[in-house]
N, C-alpha and C. Protein backbone atom coordinates (compact mmCIF):
# COMPACT_ATOMS: atom_id res chain seq x y z
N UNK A 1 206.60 280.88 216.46
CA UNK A 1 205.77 280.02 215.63
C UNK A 1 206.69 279.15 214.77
N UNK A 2 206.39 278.01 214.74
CA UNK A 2 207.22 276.92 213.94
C UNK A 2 206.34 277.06 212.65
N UNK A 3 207.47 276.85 211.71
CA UNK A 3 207.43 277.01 210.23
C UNK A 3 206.47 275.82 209.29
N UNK A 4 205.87 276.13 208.76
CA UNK A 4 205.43 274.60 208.04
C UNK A 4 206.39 273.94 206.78
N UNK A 5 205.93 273.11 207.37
CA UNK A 5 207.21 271.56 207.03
C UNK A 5 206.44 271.44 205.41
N UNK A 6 207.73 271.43 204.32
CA UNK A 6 206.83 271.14 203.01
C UNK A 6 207.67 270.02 202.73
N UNK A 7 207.06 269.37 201.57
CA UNK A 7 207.00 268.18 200.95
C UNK A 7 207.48 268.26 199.65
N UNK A 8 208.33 268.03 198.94
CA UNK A 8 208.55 267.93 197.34
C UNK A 8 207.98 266.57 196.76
N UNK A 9 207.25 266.82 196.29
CA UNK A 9 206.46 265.52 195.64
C UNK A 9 207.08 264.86 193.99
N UNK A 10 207.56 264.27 193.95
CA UNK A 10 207.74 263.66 192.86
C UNK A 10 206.82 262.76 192.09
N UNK A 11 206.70 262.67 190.97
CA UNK A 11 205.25 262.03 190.13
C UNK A 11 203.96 262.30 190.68
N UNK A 12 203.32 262.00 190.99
CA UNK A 12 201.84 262.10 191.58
C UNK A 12 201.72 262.12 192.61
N UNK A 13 200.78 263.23 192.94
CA UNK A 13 200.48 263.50 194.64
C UNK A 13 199.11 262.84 194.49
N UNK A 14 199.40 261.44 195.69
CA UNK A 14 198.09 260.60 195.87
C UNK A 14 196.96 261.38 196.83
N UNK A 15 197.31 262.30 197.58
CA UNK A 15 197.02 263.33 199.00
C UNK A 15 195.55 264.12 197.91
N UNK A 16 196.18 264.43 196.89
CA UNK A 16 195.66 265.53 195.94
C UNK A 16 194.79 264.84 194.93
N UNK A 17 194.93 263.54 194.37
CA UNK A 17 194.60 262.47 193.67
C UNK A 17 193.00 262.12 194.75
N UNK A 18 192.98 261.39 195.80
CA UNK A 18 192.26 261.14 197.02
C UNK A 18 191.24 262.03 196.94
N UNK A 19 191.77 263.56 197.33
CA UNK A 19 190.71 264.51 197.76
C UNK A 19 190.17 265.08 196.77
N UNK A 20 190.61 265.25 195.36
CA UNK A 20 189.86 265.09 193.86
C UNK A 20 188.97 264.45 193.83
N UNK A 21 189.28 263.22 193.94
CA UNK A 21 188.29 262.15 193.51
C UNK A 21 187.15 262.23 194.54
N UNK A 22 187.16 262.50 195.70
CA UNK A 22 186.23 262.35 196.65
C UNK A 22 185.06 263.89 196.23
N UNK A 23 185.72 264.93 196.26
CA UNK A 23 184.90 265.82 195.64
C UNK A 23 184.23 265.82 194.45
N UNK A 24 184.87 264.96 193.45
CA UNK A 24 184.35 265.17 191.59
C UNK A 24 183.31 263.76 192.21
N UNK A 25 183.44 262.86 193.10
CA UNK A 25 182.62 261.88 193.05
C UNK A 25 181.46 262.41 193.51
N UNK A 26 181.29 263.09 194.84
CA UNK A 26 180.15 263.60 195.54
C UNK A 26 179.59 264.65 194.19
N UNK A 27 180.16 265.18 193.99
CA UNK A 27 179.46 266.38 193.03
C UNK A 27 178.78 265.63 191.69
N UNK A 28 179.41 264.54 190.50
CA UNK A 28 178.86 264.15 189.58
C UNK A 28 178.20 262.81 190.31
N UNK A 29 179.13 261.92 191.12
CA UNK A 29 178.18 260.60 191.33
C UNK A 29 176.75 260.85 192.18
N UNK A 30 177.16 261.79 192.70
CA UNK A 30 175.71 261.80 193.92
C UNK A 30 174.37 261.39 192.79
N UNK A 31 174.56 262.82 192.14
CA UNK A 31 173.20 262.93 191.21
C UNK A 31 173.11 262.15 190.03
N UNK A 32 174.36 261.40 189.48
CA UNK A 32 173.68 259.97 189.21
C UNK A 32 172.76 258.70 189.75
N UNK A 33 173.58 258.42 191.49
CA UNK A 33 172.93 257.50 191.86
C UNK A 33 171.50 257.99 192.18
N UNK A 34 171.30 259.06 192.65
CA UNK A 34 169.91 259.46 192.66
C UNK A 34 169.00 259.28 191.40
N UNK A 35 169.27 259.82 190.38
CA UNK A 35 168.55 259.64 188.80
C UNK A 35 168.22 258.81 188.53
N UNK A 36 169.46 257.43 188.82
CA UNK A 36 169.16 255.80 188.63
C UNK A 36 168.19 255.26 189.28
N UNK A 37 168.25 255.95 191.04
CA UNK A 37 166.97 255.67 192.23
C UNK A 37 165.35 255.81 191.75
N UNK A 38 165.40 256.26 190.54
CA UNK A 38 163.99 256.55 190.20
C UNK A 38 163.37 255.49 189.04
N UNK A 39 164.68 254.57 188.90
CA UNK A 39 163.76 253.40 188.26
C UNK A 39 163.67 252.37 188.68
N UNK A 40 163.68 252.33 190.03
CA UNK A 40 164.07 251.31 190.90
C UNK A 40 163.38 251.37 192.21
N UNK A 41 162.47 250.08 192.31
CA UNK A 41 161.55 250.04 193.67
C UNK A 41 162.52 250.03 195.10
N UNK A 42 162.88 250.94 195.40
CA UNK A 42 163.70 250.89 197.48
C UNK A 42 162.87 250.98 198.10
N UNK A 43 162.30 249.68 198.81
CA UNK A 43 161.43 249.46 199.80
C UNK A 43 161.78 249.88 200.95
N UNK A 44 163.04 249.95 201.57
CA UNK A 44 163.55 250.35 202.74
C UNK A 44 164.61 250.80 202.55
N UNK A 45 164.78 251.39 204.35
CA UNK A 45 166.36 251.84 204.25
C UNK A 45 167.71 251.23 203.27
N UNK A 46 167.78 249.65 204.17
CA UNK A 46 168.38 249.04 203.67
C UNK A 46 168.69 248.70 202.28
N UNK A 47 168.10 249.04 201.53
CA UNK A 47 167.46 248.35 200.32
C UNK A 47 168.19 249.39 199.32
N UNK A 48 167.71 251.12 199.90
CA UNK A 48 168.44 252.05 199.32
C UNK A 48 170.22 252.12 199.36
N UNK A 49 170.47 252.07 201.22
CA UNK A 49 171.62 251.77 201.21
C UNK A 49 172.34 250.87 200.01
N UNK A 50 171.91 249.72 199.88
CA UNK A 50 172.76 248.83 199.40
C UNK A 50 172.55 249.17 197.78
N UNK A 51 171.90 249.82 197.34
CA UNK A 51 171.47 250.35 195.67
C UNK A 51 172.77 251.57 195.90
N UNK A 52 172.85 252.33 196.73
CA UNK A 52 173.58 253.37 196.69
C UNK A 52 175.21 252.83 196.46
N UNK A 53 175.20 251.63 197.35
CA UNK A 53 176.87 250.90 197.32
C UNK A 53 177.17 250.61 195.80
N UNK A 54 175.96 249.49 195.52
CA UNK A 54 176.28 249.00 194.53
C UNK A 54 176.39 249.72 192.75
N UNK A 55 175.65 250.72 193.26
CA UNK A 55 176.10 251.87 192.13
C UNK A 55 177.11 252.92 192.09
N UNK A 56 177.36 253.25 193.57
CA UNK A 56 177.97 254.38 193.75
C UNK A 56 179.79 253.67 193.67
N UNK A 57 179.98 252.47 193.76
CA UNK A 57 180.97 252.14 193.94
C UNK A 57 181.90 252.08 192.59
N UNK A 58 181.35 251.58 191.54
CA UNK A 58 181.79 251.70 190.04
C UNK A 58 182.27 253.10 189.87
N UNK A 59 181.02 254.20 190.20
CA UNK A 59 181.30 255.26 190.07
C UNK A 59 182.23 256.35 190.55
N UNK A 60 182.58 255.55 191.71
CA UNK A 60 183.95 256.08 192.88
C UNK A 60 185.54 255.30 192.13
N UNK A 61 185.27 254.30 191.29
CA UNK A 61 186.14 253.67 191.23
C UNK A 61 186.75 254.57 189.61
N UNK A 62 186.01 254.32 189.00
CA UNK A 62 186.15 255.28 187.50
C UNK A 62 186.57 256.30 188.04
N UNK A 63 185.94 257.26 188.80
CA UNK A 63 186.67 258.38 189.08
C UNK A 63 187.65 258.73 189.42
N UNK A 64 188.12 257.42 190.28
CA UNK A 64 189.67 257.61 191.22
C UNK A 64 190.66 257.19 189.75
N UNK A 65 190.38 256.28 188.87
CA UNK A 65 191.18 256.00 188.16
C UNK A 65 191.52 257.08 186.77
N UNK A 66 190.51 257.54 186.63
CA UNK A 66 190.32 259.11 185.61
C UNK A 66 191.35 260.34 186.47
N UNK A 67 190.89 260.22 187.85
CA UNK A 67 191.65 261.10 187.87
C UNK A 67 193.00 260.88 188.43
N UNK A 68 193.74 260.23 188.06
CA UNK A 68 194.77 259.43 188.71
C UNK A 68 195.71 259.40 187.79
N UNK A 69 194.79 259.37 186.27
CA UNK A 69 195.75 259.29 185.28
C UNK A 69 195.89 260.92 184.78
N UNK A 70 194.75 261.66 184.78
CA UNK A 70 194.98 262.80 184.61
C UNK A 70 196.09 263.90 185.34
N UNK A 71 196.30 263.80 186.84
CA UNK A 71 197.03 263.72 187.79
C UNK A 71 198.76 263.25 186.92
N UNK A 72 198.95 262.02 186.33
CA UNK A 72 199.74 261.22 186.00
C UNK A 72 200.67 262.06 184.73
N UNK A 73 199.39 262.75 184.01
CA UNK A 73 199.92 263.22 182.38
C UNK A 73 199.87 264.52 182.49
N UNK A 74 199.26 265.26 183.37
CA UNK A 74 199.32 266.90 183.40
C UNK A 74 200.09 267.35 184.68
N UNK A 75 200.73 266.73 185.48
CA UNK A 75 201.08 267.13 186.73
C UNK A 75 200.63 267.26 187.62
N UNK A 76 199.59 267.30 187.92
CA UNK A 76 198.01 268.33 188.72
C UNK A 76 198.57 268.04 189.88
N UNK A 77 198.32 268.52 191.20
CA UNK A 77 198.66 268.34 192.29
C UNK A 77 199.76 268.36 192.54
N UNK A 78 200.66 269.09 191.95
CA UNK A 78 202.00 268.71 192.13
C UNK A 78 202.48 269.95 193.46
N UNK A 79 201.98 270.25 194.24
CA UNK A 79 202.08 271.69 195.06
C UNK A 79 202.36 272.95 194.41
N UNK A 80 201.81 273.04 193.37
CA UNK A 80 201.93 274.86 192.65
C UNK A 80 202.78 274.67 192.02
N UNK A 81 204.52 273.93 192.34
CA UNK A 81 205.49 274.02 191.78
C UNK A 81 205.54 274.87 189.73
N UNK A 82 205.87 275.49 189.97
CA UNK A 82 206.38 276.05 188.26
C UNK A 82 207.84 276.00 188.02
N UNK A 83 208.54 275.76 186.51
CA UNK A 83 209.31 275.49 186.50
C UNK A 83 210.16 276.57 187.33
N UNK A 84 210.35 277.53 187.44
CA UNK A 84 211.65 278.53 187.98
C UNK A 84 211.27 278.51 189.58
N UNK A 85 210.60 277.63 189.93
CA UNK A 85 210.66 277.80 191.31
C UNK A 85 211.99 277.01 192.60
N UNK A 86 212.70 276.28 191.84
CA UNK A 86 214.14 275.75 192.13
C UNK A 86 214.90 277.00 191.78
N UNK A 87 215.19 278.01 191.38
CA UNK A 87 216.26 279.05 190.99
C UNK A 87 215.62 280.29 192.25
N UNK A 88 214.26 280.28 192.07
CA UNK A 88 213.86 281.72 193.01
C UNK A 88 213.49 282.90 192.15
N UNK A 89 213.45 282.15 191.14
CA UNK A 89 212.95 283.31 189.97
C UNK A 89 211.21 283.49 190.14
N UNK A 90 210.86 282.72 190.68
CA UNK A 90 209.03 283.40 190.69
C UNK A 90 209.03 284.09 192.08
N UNK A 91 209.61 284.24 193.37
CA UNK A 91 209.97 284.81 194.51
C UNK A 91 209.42 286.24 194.04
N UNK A 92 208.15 286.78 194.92
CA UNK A 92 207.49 288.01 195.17
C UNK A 92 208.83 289.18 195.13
N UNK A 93 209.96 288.55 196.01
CA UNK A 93 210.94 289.33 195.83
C UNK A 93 212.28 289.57 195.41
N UNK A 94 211.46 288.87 193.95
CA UNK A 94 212.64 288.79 192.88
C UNK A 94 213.98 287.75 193.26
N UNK A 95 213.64 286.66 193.81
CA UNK A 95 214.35 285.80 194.08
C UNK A 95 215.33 286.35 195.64
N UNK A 96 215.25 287.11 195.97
CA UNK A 96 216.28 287.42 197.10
C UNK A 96 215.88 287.24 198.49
């Protein structure tokens, strides 16, 4: 079995940034644009579709940028990394 190939990420992992934002969007934006859908006549498919773009898109966009900076100032996504993990000091087996 071949080994998996890792990555040292320096500043922000966009990989981790991406798939944040796509989850915190579906989970808080969904049930906004829906809430908003209820003061608003959608005669058709189409009609909804394009209410869903035009709201849901602000709301995809704020999010990617919230969490982008959060990502930016706390590390987040950075692959687990902790500081003693360059020495082998967090190693299950005591670094050896």
């Amino acid at each position: 079995m071949q080994p998996v190939e890792e990555v040292e990420v320096e500043g922000v992992d966009y990989g981790w940034v991406m798939q944040t934002t796509f989850v915190v969007t579906i989970l808080v934006g969904a049930p906004i644009v829906a809430f908003l859908s209820l003061f608003v006549t959608l005669e058709s498919w189409g009609a909804r579709a394009a209410f869903a773009v035009r709201v849901g898109a602000p709301i995809w966009f704020l999010t990617a940028v919230a969490v982008a900076v959060y990502a930016r100032r706390t590390e987040a996504g950075d692959g687990y990394a902790s500081p003693g993990d360059e020495t082998g000091e967090n190693d299950e087996n005591g670094g050896i």
